[in-house]
PDB file of N, CA and C in Angstrom:
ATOM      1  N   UNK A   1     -28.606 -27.974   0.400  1.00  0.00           N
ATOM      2  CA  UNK A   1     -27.453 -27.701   1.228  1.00  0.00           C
ATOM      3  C   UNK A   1     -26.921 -26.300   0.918  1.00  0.00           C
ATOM      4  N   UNK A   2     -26.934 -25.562   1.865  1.00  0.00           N
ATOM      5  CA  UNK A   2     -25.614 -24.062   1.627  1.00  0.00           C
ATOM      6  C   UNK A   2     -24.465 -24.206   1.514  1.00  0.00           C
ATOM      7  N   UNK A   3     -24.019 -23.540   0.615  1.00  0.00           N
ATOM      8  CA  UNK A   3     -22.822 -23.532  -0.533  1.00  0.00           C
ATOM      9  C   UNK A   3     -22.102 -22.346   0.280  1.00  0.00           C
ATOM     10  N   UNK A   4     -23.007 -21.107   0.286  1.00  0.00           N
ATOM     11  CA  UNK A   4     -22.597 -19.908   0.395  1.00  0.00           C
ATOM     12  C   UNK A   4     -22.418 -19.834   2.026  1.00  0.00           C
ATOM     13  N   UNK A   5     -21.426 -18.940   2.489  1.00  0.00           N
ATOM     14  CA  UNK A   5     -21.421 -18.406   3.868  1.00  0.00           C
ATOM     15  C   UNK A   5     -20.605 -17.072   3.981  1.00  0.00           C
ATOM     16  N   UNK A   6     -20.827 -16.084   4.795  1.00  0.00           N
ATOM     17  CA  UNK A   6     -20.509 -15.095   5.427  1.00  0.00           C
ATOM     18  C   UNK A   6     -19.709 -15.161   6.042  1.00  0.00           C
ATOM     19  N   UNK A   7     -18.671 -14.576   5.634  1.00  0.00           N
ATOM     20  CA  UNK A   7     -17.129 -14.462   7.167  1.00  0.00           C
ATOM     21  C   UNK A   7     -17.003 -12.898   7.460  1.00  0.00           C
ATOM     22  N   UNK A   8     -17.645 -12.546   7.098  1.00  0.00           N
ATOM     23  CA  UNK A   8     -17.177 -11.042   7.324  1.00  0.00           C
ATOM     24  C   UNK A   8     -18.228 -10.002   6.591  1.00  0.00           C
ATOM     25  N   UNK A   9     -18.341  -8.978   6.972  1.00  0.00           N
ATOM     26  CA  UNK A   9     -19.736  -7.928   6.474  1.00  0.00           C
ATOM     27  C   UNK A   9     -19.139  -7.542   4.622  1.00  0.00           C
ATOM     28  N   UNK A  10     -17.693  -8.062   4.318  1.00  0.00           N
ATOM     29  CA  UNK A  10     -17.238  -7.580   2.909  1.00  0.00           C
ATOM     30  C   UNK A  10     -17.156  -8.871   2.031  1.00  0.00           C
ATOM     31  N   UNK A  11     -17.340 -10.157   2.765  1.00  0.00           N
ATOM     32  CA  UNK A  11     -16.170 -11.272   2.522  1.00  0.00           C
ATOM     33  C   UNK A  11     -17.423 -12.438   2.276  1.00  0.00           C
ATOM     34  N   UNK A  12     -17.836 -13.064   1.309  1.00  0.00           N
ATOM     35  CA  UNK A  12     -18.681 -14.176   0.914  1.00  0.00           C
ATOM     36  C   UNK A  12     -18.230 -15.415   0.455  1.00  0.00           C
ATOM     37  N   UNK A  13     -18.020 -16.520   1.388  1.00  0.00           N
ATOM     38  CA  UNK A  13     -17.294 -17.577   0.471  1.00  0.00           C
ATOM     39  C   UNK A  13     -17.961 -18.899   0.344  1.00  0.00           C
ATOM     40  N   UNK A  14     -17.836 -19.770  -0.761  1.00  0.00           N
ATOM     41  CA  UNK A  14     -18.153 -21.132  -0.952  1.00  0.00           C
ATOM     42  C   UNK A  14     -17.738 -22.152  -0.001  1.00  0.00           C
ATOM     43  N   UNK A  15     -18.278 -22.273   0.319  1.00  0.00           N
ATOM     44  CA  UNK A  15     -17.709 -23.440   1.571  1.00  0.00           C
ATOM     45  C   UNK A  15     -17.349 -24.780   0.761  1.00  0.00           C
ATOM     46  N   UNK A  16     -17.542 -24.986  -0.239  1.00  0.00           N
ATOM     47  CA  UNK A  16     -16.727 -26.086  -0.563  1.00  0.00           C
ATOM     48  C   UNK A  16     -15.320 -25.887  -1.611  1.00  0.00           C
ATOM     49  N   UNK A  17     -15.037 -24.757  -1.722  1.00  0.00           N
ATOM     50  CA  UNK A  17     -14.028 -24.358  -2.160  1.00  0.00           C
ATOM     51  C   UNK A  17     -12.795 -24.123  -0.747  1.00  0.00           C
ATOM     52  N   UNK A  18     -12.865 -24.317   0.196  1.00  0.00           N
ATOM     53  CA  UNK A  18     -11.950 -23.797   1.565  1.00  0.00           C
ATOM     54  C   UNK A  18     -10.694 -25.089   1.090  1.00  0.00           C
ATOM     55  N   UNK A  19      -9.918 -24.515   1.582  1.00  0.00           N
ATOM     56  CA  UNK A  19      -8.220 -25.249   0.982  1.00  0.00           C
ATOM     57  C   UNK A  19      -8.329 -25.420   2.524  1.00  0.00           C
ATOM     58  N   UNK A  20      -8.250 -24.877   3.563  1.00  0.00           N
ATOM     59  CA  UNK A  20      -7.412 -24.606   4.991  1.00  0.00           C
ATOM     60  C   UNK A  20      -8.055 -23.742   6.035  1.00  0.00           C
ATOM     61  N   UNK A  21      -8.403 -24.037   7.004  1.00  0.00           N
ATOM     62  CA  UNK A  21      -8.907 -22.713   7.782  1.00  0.00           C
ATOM     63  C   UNK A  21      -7.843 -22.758   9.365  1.00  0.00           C
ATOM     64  N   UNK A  22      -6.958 -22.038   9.531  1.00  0.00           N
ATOM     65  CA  UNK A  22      -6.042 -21.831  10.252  1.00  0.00           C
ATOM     66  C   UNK A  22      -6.940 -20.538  11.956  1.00  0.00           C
ATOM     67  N   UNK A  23      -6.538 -21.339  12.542  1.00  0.00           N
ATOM     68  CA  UNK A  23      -6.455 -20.575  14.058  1.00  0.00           C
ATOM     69  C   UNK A  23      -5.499 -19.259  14.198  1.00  0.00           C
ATOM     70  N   UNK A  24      -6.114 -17.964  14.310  1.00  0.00           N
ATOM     71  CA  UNK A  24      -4.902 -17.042  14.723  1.00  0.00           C
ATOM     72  C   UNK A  24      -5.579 -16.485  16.345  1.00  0.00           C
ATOM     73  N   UNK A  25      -4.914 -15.541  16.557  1.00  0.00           N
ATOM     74  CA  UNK A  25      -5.230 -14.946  17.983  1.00  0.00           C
ATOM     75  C   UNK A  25      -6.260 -13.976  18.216  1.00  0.00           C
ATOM     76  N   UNK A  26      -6.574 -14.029  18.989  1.00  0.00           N
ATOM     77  CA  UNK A  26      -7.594 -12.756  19.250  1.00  0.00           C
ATOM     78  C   UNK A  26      -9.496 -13.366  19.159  1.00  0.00           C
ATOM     79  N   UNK A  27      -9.250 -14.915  18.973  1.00  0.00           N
ATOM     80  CA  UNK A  27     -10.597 -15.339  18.384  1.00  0.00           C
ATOM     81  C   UNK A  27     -10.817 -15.177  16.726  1.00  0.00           C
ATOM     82  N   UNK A  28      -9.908 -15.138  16.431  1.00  0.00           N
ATOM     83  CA  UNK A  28      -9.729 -14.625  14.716  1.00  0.00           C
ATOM     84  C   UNK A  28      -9.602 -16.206  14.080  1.00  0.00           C
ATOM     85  N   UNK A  29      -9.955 -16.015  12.517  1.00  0.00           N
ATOM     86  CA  UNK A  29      -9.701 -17.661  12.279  1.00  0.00           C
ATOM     87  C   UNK A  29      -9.092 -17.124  11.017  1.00  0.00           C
ATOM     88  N   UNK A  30      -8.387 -17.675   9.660  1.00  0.00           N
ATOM     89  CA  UNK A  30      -7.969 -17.146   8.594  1.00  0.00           C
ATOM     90  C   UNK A  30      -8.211 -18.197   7.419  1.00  0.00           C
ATOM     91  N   UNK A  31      -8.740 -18.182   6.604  1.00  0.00           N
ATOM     92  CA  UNK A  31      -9.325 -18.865   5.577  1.00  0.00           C
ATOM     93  C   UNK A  31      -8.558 -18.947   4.428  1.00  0.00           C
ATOM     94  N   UNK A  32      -8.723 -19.863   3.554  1.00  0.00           N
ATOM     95  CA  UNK A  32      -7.341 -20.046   2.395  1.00  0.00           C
ATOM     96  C   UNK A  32      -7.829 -21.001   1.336  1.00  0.00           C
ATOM     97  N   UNK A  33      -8.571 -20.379   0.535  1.00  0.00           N
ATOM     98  CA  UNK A  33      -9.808 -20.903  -0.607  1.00  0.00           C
ATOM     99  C   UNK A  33      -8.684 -21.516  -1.805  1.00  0.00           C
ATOM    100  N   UNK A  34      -8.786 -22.679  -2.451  1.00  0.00           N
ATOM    101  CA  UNK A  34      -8.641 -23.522  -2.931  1.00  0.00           C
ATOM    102  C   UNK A  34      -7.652 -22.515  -4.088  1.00  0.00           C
ATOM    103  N   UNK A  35      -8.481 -21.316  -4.688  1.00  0.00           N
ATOM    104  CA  UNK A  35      -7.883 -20.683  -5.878  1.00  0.00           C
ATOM    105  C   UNK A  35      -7.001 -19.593  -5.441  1.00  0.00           C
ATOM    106  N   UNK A  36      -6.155 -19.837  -4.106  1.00  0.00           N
ATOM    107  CA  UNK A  36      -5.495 -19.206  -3.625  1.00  0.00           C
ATOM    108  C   UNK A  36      -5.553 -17.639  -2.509  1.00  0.00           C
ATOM    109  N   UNK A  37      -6.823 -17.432  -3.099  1.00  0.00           N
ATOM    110  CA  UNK A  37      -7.264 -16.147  -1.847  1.00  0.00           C
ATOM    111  C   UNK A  37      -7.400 -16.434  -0.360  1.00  0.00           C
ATOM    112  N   UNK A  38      -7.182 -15.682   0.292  1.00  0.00           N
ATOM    113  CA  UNK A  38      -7.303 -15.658   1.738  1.00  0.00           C
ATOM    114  C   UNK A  38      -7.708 -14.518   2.175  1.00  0.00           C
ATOM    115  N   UNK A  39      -8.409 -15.026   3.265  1.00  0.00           N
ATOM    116  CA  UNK A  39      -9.271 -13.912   4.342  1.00  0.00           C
ATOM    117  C   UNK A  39      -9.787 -14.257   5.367  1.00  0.00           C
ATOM    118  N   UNK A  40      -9.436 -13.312   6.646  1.00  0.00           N
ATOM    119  CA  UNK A  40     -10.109 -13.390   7.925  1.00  0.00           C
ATOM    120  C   UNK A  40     -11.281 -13.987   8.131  1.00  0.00           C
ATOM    121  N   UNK A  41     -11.944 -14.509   8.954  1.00  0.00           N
ATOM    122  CA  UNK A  41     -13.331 -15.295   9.726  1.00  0.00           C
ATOM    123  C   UNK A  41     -13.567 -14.249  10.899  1.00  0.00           C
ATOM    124  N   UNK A  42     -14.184 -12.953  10.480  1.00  0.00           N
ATOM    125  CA  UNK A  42     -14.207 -12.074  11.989  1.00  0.00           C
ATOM    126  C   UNK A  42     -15.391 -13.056  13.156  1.00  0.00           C
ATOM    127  N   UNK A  43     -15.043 -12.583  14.299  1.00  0.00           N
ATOM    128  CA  UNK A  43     -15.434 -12.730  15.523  1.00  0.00           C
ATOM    129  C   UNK A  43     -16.968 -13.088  15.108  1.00  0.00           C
ATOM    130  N   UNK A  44     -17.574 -12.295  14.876  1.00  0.00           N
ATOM    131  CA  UNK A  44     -19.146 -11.585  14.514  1.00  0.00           C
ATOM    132  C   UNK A  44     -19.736 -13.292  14.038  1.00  0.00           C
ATOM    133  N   UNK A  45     -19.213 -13.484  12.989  1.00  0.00           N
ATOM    134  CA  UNK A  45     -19.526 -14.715  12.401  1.00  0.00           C
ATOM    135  C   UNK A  45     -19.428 -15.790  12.820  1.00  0.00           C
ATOM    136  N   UNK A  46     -17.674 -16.080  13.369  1.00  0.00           N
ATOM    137  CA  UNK A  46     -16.978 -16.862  13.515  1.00  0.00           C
ATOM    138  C   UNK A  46     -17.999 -18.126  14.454  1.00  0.00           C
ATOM    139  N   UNK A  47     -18.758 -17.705  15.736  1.00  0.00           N
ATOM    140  CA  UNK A  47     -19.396 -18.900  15.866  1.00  0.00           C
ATOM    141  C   UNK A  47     -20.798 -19.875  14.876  1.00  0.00           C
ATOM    142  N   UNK A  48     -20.979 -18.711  14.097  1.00  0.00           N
ATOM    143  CA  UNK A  48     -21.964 -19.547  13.121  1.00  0.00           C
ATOM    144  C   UNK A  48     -21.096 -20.453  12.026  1.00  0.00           C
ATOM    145  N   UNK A  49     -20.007 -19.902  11.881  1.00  0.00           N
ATOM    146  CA  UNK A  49     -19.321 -20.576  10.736  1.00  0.00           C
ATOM    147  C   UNK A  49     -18.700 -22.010  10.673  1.00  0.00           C
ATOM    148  N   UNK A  50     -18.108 -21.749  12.883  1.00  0.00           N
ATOM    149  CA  UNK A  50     -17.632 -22.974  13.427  1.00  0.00           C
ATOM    150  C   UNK A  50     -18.705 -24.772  13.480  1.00  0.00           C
ATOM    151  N   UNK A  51     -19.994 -23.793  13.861  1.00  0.00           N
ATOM    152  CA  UNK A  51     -21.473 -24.536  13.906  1.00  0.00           C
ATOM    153  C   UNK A  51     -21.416 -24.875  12.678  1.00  0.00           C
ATOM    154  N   UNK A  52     -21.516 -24.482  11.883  1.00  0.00           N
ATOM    155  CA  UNK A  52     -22.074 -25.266  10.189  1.00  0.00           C
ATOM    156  C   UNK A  52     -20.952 -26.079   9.555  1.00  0.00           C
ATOM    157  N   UNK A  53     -19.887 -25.608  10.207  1.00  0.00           N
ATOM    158  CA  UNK A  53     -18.512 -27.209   9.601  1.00  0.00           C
ATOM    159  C   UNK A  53     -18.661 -27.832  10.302  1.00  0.00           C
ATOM    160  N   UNK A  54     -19.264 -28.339  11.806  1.00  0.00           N
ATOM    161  CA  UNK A  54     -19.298 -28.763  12.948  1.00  0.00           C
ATOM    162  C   UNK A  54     -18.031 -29.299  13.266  1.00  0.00           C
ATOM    163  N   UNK A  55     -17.318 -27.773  13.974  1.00  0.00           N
ATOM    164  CA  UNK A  55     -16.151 -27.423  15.048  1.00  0.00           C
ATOM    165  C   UNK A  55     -16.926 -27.209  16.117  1.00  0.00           C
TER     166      UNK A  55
END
Protein backbone atom coordinates (compact mmCIF):
# COMPACT_ATOMS: atom_id res chain seq x y z
CA UNK A 1 0.00 0.00 0.00
CA UNK A 2 1.31 3.84 -0.58
CA UNK A 3 2.00 5.67 2.41
CA UNK A 4 3.57 8.49 0.51
CA UNK A 5 1.73 11.11 -1.82
CA UNK A 6 2.41 14.34 -3.64
CA UNK A 7 0.32 17.54 -3.09
CA UNK A 8 2.39 19.85 -4.54
CA UNK A 9 5.92 19.97 -6.65
CA UNK A 10 7.56 21.15 -2.78
CA UNK A 11 5.07 19.31 -0.46
CA UNK A 12 5.31 15.22 0.29
CA UNK A 13 2.92 13.80 2.73
CA UNK A 14 1.97 10.47 4.58
CA UNK A 15 -1.35 9.79 3.94
CA UNK A 16 -1.96 8.21 7.05
CA UNK A 17 -0.86 10.90 9.13
CA UNK A 18 -3.82 13.58 7.52
CA UNK A 19 -5.79 15.09 10.72
CA UNK A 20 -8.40 17.00 8.13
CA UNK A 21 -8.50 17.86 4.54
CA UNK A 22 -10.72 21.02 4.17
CA UNK A 23 -12.32 22.45 0.76
CA UNK A 24 -11.15 26.08 -0.13
CA UNK A 25 -11.89 28.00 -3.43
CA UNK A 26 -10.44 28.11 -6.57
CA UNK A 27 -10.32 24.07 -6.77
CA UNK A 28 -7.74 24.32 -3.93
CA UNK A 29 -8.03 21.74 -1.04
CA UNK A 30 -5.90 22.47 2.40
CA UNK A 31 -4.43 19.67 4.37
CA UNK A 32 -3.81 19.54 8.25
CA UNK A 33 -1.37 16.55 9.23
CA UNK A 34 -1.91 15.07 12.56
CA UNK A 35 1.56 16.85 14.01
CA UNK A 36 0.04 20.04 13.28
CA UNK A 37 1.47 21.27 9.80
CA UNK A 38 -0.62 22.38 7.06
CA UNK A 39 -0.50 22.78 3.38
CA UNK A 40 -2.25 23.35 0.16
CA UNK A 41 -3.41 20.21 -2.31
CA UNK A 42 -2.56 22.29 -5.66
CA UNK A 43 -4.86 21.79 -8.63
CA UNK A 44 -2.02 19.73 -10.58
CA UNK A 45 -2.42 16.87 -8.11
CA UNK A 46 -5.51 17.46 -6.56
CA UNK A 47 -7.43 14.92 -8.88
CA UNK A 48 -5.00 12.06 -8.23
CA UNK A 49 -5.07 12.67 -4.58
CA UNK A 50 -9.05 12.85 -4.55
CA UNK A 51 -8.86 9.21 -6.58
CA UNK A 52 -6.58 7.45 -4.04
CA UNK A 53 -8.80 8.50 -0.76
CA UNK A 54 -11.72 7.66 -2.99
CA UNK A 55 -13.52 11.24 -3.11
Amino acid sequence: MKIFFRISKSTIINIKEIDNVIPLFKGVMHVKMKNGLESNISRKYLPKFKKYIGL
